[in-house]
Protein backbone atom coordinates (compact mmCIF):
# COMPACT_ATOMS: atom_id res chain seq x y z
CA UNK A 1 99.14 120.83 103.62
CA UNK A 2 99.39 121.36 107.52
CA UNK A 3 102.79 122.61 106.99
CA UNK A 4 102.50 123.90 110.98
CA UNK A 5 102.54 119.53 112.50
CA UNK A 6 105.74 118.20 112.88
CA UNK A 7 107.45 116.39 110.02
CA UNK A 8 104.22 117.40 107.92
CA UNK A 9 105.84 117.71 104.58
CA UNK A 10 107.68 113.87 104.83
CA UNK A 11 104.84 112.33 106.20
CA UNK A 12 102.64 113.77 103.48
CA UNK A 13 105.42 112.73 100.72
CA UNK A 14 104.94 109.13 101.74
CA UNK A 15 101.39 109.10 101.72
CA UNK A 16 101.23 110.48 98.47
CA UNK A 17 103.99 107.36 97.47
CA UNK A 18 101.89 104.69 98.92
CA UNK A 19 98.56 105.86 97.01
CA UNK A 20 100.20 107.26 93.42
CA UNK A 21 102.65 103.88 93.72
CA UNK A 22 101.60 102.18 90.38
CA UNK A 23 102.11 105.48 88.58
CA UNK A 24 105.33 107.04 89.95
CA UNK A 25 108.16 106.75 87.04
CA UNK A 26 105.82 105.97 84.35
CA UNK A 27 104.16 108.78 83.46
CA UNK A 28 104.59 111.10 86.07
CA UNK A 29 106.06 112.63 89.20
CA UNK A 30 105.78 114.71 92.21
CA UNK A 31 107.25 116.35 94.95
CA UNK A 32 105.87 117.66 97.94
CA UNK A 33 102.30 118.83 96.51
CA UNK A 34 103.53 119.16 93.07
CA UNK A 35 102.30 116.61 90.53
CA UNK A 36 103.92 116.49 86.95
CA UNK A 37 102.54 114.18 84.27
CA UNK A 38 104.27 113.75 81.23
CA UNK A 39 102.58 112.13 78.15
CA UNK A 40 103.71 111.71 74.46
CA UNK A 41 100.27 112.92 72.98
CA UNK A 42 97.16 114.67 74.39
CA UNK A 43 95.08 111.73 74.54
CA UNK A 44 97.34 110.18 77.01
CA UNK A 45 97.41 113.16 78.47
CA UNK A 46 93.81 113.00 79.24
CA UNK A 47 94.17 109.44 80.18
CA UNK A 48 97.40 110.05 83.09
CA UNK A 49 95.32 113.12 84.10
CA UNK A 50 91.96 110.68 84.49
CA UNK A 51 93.80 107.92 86.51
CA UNK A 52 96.00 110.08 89.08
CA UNK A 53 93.19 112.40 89.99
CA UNK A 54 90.44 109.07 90.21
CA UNK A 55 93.27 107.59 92.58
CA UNK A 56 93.19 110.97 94.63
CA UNK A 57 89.76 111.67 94.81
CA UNK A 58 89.53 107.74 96.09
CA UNK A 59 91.88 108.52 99.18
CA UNK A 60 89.75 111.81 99.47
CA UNK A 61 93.03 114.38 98.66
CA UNK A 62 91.18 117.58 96.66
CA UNK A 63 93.36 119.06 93.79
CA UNK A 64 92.99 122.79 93.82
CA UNK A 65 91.96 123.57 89.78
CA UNK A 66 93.17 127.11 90.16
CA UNK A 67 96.60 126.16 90.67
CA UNK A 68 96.61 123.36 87.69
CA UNK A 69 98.59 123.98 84.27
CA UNK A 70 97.12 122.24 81.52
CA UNK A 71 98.53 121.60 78.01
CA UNK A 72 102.00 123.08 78.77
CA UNK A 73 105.19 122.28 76.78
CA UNK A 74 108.67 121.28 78.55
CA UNK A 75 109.79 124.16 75.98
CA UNK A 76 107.11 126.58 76.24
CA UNK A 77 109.18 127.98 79.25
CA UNK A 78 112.15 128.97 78.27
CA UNK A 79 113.41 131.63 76.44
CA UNK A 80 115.64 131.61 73.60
């Protein structure tokens, strides 16, 4: 993200909220260039993760793999 342009980050924010549109609330969210998807089984798991990154590689955005969590529990993080 070309944090160094003026009013880069909002500008990228709506962007991303024109093109993720039918998806925002219902199975995921984001902020900034964070993308959470939350799914009741793994299988729609698969299937959220297969529609928002179709809709992003259609508007040509590239998500970086290396930085992707896969498979990770809302209570995996915290300690008890």
């Amino acid at each position: 993200m070309p944090f160094g342009l003026c009013n880069a980050p909002a500008t990228f924010m709506h962007f991303l909220n024109d093109v993720l549109r039918p998806f925002i609330y219902s199975f995921f969210i984001f902020y900034l260039d964070d993308i959470l998807i939350f799914s009741a089984t793994w299988q729609e798991h698969i299937s959220h993760l297969k529609h928002v990154l179709h809709t992003l590689n259609k508007e040509q955005l590239i998500a970086n793999l290396n930085k992707c969590e896969l498979k990770k529990s809302t209570w995996s993080t915290l300690d008890m």
